[in-house]
PDB file of N, CA and C in Angstrom:
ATOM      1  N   UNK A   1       0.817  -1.186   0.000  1.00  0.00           N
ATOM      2  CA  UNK A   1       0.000   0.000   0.000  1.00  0.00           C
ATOM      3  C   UNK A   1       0.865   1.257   0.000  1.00  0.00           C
ATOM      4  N   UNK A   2       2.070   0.870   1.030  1.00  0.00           N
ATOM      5  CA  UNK A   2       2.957   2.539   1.020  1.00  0.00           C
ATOM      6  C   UNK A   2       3.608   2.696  -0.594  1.00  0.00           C
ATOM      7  N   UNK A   3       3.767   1.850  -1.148  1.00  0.00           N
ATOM      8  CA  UNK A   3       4.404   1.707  -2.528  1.00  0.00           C
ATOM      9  C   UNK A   3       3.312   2.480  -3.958  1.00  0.00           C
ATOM     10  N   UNK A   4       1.957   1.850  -3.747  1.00  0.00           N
ATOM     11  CA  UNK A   4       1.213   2.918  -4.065  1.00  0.00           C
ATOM     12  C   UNK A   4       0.991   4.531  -4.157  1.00  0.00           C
ATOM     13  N   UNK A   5       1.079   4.383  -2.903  1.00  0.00           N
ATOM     14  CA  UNK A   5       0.772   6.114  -2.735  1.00  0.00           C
ATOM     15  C   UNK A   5       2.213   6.980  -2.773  1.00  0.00           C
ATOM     16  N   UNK A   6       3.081   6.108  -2.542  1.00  0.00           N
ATOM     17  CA  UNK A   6       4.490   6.689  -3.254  1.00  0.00           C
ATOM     18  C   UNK A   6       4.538   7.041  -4.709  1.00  0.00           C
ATOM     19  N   UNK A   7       4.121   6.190  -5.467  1.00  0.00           N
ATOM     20  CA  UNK A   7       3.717   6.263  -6.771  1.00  0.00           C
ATOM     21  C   UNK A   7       2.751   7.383  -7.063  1.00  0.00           C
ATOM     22  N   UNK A   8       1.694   7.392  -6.523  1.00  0.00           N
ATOM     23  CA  UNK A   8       0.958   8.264  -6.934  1.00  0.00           C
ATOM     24  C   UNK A   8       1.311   9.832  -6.636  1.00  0.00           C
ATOM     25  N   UNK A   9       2.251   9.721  -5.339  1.00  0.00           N
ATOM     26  CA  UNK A   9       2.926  10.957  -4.947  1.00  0.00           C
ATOM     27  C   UNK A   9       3.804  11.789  -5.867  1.00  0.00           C
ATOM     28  N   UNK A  10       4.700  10.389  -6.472  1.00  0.00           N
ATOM     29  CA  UNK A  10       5.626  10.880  -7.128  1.00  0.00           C
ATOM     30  C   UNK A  10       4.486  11.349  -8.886  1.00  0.00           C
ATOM     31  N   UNK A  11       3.862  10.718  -9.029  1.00  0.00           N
ATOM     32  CA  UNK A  11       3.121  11.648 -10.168  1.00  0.00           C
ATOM     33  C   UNK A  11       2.443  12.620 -10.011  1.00  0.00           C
ATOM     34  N   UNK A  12       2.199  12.901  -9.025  1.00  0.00           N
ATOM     35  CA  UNK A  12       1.586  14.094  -8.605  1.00  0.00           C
ATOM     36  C   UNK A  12       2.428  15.290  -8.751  1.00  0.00           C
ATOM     37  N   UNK A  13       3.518  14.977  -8.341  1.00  0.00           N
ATOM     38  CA  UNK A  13       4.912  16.032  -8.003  1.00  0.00           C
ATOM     39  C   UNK A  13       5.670  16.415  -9.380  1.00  0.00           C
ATOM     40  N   UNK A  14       5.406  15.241 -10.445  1.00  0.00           N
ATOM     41  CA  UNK A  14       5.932  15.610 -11.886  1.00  0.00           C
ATOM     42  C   UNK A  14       4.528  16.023 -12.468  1.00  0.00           C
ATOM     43  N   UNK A  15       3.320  16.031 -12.526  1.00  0.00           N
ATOM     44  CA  UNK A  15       2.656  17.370 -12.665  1.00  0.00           C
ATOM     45  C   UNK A  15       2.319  18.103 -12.356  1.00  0.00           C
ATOM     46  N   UNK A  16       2.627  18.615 -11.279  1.00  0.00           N
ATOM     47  CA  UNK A  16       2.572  19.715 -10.574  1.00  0.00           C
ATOM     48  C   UNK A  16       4.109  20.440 -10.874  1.00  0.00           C
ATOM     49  N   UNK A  17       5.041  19.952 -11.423  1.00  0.00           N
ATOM     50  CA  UNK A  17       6.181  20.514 -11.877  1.00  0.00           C
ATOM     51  C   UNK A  17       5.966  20.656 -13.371  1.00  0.00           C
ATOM     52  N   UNK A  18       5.726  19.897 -14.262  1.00  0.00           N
ATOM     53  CA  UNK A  18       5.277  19.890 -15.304  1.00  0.00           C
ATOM     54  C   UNK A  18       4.930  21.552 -15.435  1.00  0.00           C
ATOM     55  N   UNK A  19       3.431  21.691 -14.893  1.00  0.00           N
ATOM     56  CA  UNK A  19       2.801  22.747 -14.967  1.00  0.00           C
ATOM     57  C   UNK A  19       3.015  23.790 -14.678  1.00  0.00           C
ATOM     58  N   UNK A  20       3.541  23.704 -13.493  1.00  0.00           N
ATOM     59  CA  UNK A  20       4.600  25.237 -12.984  1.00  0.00           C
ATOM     60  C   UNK A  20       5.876  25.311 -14.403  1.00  0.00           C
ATOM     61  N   UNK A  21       6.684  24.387 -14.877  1.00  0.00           N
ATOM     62  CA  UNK A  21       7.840  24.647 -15.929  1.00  0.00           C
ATOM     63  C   UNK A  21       6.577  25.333 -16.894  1.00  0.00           C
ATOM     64  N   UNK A  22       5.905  24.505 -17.567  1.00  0.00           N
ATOM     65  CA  UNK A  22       5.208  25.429 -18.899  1.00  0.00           C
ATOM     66  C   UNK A  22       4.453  26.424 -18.784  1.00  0.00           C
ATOM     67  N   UNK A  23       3.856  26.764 -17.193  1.00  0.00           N
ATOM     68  CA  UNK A  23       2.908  27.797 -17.171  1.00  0.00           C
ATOM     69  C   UNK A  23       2.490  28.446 -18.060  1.00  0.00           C
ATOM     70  N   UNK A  24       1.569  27.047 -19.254  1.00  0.00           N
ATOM     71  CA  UNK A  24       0.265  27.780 -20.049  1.00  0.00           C
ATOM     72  C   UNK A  24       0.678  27.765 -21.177  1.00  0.00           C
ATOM     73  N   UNK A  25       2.010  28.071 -21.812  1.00  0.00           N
ATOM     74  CA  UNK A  25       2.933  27.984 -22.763  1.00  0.00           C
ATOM     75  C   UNK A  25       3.098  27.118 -23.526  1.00  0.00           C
ATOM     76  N   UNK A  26       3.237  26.765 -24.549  1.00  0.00           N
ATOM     77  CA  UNK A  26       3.020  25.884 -25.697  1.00  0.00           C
ATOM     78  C   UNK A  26       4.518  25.521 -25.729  1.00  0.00           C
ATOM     79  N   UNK A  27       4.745  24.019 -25.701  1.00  0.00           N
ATOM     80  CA  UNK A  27       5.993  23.306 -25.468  1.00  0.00           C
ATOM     81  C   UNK A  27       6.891  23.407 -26.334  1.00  0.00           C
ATOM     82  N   UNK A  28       6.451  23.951 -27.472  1.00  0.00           N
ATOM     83  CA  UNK A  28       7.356  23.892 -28.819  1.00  0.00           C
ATOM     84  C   UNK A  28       7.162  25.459 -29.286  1.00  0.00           C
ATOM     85  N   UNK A  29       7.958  26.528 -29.721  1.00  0.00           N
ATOM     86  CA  UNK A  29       7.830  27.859 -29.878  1.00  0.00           C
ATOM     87  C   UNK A  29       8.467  28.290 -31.721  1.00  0.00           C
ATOM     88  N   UNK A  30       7.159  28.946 -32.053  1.00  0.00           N
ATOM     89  CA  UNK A  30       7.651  28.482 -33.799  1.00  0.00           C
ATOM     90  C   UNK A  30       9.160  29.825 -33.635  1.00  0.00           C
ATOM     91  N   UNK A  31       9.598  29.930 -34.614  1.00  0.00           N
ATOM     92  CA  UNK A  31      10.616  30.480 -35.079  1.00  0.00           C
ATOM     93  C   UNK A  31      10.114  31.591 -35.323  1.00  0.00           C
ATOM     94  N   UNK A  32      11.025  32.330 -35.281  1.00  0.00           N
ATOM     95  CA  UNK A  32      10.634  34.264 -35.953  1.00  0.00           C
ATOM     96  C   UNK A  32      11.086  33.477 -37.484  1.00  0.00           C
ATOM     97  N   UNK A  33      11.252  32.853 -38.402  1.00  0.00           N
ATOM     98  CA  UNK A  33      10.965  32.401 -39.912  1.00  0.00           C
ATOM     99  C   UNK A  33       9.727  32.330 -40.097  1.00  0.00           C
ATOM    100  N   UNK A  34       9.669  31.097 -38.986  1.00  0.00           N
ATOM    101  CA  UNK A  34       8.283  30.021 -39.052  1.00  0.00           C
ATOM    102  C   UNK A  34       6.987  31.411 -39.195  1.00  0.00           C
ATOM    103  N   UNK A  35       7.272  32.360 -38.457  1.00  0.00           N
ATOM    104  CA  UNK A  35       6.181  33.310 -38.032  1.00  0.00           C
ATOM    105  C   UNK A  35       5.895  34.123 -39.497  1.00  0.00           C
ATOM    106  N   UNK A  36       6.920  34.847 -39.981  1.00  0.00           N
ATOM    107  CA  UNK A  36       7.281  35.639 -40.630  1.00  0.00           C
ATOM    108  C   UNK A  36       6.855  34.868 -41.856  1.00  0.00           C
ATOM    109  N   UNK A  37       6.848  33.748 -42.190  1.00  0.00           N
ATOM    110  CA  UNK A  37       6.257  32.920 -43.340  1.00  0.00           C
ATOM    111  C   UNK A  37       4.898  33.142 -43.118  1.00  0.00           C
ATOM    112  N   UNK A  38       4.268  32.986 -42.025  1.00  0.00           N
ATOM    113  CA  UNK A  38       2.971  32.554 -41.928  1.00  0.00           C
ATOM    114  C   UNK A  38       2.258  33.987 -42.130  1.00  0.00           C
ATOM    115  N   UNK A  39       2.570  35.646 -41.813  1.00  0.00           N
ATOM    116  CA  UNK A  39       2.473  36.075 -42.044  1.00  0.00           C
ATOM    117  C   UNK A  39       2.157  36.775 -43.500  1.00  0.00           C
ATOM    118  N   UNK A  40       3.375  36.315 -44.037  1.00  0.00           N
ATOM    119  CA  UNK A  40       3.906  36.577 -45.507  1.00  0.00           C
ATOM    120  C   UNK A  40       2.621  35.783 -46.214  1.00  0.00           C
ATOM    121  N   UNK A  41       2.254  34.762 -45.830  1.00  0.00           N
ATOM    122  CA  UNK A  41       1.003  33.906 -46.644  1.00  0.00           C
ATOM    123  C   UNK A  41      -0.240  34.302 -46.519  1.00  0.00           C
ATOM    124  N   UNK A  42      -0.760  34.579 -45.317  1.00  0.00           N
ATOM    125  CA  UNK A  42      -1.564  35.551 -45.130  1.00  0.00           C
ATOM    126  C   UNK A  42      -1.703  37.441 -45.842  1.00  0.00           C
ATOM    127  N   UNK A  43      -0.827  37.316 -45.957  1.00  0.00           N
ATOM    128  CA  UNK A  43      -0.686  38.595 -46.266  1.00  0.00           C
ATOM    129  C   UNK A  43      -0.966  38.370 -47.812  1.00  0.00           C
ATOM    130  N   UNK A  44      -0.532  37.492 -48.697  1.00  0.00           N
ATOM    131  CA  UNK A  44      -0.246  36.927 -49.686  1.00  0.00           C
ATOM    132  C   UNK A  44      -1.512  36.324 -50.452  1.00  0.00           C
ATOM    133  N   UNK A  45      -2.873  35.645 -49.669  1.00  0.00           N
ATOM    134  CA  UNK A  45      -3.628  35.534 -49.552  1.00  0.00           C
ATOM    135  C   UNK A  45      -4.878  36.553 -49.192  1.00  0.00           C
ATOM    136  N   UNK A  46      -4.141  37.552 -48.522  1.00  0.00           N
ATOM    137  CA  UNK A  46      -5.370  39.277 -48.830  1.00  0.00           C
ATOM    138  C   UNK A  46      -5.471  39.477 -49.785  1.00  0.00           C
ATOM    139  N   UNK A  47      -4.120  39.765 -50.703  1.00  0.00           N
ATOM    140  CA  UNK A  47      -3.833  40.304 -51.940  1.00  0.00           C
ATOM    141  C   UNK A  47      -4.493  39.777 -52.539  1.00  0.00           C
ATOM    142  N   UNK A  48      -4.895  38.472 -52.726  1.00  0.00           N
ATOM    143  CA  UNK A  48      -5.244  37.522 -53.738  1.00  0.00           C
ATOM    144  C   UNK A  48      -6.803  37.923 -53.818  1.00  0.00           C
ATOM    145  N   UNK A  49      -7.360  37.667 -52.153  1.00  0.00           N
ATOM    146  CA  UNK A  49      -8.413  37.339 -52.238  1.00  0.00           C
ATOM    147  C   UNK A  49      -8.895  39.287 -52.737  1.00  0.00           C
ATOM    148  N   UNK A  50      -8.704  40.444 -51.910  1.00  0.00           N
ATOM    149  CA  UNK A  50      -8.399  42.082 -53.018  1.00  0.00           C
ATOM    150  C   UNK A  50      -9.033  41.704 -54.386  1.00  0.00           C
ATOM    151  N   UNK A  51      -7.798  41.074 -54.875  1.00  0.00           N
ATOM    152  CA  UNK A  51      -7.450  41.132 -56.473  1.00  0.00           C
ATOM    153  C   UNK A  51      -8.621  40.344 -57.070  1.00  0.00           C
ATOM    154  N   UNK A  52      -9.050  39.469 -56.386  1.00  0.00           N
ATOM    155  CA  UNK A  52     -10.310  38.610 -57.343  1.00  0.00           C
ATOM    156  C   UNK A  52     -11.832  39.403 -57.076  1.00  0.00           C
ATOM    157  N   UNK A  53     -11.780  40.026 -56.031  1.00  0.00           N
ATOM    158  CA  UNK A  53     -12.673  41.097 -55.757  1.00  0.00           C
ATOM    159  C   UNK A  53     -13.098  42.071 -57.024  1.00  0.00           C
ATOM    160  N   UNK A  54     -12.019  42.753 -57.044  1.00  0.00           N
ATOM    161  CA  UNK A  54     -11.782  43.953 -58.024  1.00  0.00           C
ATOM    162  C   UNK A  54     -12.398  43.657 -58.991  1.00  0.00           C
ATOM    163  N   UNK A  55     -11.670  42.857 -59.482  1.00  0.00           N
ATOM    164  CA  UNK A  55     -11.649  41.796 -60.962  1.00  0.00           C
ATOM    165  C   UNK A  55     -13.077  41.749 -61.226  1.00  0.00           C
ATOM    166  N   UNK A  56     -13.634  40.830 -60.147  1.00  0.00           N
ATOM    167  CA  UNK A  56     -15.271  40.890 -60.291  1.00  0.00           C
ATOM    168  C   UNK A  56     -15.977  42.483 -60.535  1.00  0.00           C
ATOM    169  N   UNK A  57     -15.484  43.346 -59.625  1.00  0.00           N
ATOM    170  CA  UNK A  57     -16.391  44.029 -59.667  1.00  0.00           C
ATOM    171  C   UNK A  57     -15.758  45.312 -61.146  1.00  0.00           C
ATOM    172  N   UNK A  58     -14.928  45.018 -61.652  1.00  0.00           N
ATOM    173  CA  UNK A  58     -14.606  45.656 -62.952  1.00  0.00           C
ATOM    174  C   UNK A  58     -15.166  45.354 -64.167  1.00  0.00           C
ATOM    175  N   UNK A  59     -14.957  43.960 -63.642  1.00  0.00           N
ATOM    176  CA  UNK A  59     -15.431  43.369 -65.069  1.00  0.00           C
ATOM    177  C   UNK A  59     -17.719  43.680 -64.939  1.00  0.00           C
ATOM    178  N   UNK A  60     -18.182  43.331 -63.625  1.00  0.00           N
ATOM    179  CA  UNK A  60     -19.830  44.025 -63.641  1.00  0.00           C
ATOM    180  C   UNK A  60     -19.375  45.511 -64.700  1.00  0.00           C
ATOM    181  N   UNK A  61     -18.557  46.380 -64.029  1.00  0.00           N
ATOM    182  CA  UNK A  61     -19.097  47.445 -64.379  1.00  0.00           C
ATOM    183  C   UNK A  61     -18.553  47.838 -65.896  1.00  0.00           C
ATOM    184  N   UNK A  62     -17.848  47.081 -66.636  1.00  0.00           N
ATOM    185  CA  UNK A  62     -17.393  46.846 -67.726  1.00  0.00           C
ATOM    186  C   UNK A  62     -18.820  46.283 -68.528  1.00  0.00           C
ATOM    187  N   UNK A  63     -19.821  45.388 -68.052  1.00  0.00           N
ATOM    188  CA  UNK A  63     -20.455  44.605 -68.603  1.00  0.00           C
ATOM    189  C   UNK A  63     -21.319  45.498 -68.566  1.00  0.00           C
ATOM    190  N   UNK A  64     -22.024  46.267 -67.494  1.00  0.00           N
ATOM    191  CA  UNK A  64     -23.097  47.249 -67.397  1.00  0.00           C
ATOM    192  C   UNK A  64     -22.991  47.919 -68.500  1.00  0.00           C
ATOM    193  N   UNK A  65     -21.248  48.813 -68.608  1.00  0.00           N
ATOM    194  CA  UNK A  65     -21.346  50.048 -69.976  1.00  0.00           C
ATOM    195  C   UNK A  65     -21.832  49.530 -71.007  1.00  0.00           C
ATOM    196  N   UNK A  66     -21.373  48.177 -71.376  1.00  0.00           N
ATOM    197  CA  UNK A  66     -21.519  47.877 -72.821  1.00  0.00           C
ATOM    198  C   UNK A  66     -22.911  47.580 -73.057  1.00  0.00           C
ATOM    199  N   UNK A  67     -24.241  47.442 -72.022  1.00  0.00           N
ATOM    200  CA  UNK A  67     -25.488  47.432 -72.317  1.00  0.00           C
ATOM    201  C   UNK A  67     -26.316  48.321 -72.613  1.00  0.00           C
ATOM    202  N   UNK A  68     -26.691  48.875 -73.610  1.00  0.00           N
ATOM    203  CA  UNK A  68     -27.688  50.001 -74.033  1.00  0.00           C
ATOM    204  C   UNK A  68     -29.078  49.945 -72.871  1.00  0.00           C
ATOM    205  N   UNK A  69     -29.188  51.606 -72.475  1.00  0.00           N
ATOM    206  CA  UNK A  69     -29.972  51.644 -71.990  1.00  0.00           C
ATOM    207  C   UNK A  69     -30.840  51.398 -72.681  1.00  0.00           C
ATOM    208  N   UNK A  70     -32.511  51.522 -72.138  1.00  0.00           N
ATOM    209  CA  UNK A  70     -33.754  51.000 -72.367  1.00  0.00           C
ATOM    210  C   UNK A  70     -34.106  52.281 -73.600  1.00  0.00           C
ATOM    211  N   UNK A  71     -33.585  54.041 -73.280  1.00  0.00           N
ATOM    212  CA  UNK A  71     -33.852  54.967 -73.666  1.00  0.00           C
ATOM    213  C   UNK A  71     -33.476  54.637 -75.453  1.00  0.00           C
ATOM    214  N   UNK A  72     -31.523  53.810 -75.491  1.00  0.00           N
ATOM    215  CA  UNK A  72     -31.651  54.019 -76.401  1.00  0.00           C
ATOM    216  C   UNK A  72     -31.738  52.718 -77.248  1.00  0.00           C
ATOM    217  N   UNK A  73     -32.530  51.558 -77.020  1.00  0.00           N
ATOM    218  CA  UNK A  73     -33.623  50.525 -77.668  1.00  0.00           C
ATOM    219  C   UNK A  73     -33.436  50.823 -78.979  1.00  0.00           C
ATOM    220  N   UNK A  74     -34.510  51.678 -79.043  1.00  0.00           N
ATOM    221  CA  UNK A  74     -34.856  52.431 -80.357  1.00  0.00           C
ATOM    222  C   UNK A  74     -34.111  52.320 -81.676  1.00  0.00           C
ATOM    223  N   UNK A  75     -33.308  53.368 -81.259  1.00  0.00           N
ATOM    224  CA  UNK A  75     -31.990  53.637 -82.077  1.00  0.00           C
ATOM    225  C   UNK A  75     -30.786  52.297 -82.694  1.00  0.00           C
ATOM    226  N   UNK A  76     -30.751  51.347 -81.274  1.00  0.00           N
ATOM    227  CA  UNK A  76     -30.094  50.453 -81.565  1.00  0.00           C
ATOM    228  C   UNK A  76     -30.394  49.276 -82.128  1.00  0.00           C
ATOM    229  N   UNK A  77     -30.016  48.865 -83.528  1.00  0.00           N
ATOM    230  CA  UNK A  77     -30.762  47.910 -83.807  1.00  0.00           C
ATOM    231  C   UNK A  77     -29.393  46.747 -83.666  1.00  0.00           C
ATOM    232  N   UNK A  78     -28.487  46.460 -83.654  1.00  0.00           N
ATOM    233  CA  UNK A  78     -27.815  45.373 -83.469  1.00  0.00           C
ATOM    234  C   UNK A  78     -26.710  45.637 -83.458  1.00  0.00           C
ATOM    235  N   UNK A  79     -25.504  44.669 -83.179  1.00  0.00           N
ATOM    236  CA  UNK A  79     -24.440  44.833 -82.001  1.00  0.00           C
ATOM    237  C   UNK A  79     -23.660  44.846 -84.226  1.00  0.00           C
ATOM    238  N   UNK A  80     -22.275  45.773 -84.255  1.00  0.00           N
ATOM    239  CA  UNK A  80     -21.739  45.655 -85.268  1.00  0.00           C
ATOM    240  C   UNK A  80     -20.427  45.072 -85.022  1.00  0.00           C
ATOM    241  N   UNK A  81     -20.123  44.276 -85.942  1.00  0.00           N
ATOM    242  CA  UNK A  81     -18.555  43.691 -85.345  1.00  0.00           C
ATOM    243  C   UNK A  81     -17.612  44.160 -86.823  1.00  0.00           C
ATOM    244  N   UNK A  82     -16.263  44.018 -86.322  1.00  0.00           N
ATOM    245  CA  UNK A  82     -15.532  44.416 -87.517  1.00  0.00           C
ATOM    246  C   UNK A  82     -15.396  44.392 -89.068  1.00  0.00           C
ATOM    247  N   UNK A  83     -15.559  42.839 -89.201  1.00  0.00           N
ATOM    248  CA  UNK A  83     -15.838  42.566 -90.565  1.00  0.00           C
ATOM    249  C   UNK A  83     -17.360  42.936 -91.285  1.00  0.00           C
ATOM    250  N   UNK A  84     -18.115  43.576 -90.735  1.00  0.00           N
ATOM    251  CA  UNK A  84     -19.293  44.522 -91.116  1.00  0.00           C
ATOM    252  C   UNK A  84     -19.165  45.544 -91.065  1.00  0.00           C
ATOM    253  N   UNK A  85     -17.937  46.178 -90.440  1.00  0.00           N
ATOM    254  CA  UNK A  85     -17.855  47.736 -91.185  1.00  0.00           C
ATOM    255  C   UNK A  85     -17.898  48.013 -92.575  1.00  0.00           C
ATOM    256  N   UNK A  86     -17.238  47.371 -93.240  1.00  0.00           N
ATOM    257  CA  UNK A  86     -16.817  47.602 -95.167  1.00  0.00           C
ATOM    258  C   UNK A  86     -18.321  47.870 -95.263  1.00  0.00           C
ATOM    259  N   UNK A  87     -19.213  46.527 -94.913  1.00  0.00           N
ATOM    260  CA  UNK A  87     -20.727  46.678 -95.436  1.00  0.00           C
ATOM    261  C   UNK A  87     -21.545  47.473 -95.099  1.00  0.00           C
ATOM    262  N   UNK A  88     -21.101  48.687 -94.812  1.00  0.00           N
ATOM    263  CA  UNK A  88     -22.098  49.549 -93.770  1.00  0.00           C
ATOM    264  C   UNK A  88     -22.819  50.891 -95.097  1.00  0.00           C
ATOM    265  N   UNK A  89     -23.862  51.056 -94.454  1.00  0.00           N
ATOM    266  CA  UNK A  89     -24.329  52.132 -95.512  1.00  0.00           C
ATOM    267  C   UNK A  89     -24.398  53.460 -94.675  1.00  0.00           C
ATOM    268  N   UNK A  90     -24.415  54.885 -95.543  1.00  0.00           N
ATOM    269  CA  UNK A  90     -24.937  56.129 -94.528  1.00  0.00           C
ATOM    270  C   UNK A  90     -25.309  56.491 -93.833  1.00  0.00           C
ATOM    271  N   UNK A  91     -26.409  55.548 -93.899  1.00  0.00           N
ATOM    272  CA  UNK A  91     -27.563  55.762 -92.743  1.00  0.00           C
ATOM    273  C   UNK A  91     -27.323  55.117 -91.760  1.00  0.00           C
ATOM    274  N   UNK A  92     -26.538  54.415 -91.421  1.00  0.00           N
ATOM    275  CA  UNK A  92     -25.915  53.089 -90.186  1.00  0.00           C
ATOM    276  C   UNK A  92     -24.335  53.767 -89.704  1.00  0.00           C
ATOM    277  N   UNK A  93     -23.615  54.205 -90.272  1.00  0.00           N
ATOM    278  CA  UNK A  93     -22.924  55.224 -90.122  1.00  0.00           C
ATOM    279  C   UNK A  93     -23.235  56.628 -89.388  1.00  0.00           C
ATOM    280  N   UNK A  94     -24.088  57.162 -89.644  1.00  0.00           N
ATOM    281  CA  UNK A  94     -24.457  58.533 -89.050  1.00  0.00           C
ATOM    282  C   UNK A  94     -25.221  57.910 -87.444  1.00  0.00           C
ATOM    283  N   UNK A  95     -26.038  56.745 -87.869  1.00  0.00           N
ATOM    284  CA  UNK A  95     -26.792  56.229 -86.303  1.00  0.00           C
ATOM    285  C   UNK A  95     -25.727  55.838 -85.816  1.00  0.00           C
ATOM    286  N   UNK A  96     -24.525  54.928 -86.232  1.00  0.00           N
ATOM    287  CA  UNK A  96     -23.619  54.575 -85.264  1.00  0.00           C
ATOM    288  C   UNK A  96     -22.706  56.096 -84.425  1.00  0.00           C
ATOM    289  N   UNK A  97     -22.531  57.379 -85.216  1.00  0.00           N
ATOM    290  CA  UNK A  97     -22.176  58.147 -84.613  1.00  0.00           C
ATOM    291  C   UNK A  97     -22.906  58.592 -83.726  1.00  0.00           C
ATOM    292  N   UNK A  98     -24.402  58.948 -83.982  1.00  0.00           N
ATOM    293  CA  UNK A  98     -25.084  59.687 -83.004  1.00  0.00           C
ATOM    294  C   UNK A  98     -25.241  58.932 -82.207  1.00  0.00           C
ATOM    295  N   UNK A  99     -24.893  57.510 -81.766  1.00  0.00           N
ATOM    296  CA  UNK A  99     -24.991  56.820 -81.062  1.00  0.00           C
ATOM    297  C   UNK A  99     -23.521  57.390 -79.843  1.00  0.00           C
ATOM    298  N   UNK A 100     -22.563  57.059 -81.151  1.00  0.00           N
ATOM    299  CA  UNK A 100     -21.159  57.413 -79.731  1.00  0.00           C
ATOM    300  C   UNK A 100     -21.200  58.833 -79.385  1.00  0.00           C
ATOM    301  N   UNK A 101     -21.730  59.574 -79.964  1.00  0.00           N
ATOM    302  CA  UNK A 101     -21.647  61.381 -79.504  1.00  0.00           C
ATOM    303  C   UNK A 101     -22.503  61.083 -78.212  1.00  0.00           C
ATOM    304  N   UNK A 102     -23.851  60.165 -77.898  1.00  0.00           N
ATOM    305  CA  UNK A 102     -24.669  60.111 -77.064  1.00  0.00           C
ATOM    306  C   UNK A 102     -24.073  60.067 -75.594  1.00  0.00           C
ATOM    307  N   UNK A 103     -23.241  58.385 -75.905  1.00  0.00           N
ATOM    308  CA  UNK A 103     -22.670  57.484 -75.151  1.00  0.00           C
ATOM    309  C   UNK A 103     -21.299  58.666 -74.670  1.00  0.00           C
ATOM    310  N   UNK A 104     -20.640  59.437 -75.482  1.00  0.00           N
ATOM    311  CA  UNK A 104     -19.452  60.183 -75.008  1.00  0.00           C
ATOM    312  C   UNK A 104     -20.481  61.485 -74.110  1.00  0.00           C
ATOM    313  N   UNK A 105     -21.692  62.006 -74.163  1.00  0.00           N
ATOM    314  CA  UNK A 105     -22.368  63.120 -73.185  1.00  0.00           C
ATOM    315  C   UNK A 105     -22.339  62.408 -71.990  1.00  0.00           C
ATOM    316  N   UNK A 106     -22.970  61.339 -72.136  1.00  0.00           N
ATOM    317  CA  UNK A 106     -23.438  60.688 -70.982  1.00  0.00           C
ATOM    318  C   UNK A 106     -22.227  60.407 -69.702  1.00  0.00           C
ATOM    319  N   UNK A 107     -21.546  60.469 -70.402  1.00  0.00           N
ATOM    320  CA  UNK A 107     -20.096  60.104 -69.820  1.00  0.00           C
ATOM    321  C   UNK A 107     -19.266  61.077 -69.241  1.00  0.00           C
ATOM    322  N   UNK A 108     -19.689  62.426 -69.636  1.00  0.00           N
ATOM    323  CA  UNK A 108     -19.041  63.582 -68.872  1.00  0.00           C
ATOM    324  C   UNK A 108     -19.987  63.742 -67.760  1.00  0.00           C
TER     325      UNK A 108
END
């Protein structure tokens, strides 16, 4: 029985020393690298996550300009791409200008 509670004494006494040595403290302590990395990735990872932000919200407001308002419907009858310039007549010409003179007011 005294052999017992010797035992149990003596574990008592290595955690109760235990706990007083680490008081609370984490047994292993990273490096000013270790830190300075983890930082650097984080930091590295703002940027990123910033940058895909932006991106999104450039490209909305990129997508908004290029949609004709409702006002000018009317006027617009279809989207022209390059190889349909040659084919263009006067009258599609002068609407495509009064179109960008519109689009350049609106814009100041």
């Amino acid at each position: 029985m005294q052999n017992m509670d010797f035992k149990v004494l003596v574990i008592f006494f290595c955690v109760v020393h235990l706990s007083i040595y680490c008081q609370g403290r984490p047994l292993s302590k990273r490096t000013v690298s270790e830190v300075q990395l983890m930082h650097n990735l984080r930091h590295h990872q703002q940027v990123q996550e910033r940058r895909e932000w932006l991106q999104t919200r450039i490209q909305d407001i990129h997508n908004a300009a290029g949609r004709p308002s409702s006002g000018d419907m009317e006027g617009w009858k279809r989207r022209l791409h390059p190889e349909e310039l040659t084919e263009l007549t006067p009258e599609e010409i002068k609407e495509a200008l009064d179109f960008l003179e519109n689009l350049l007011k609106s814009k100041q």
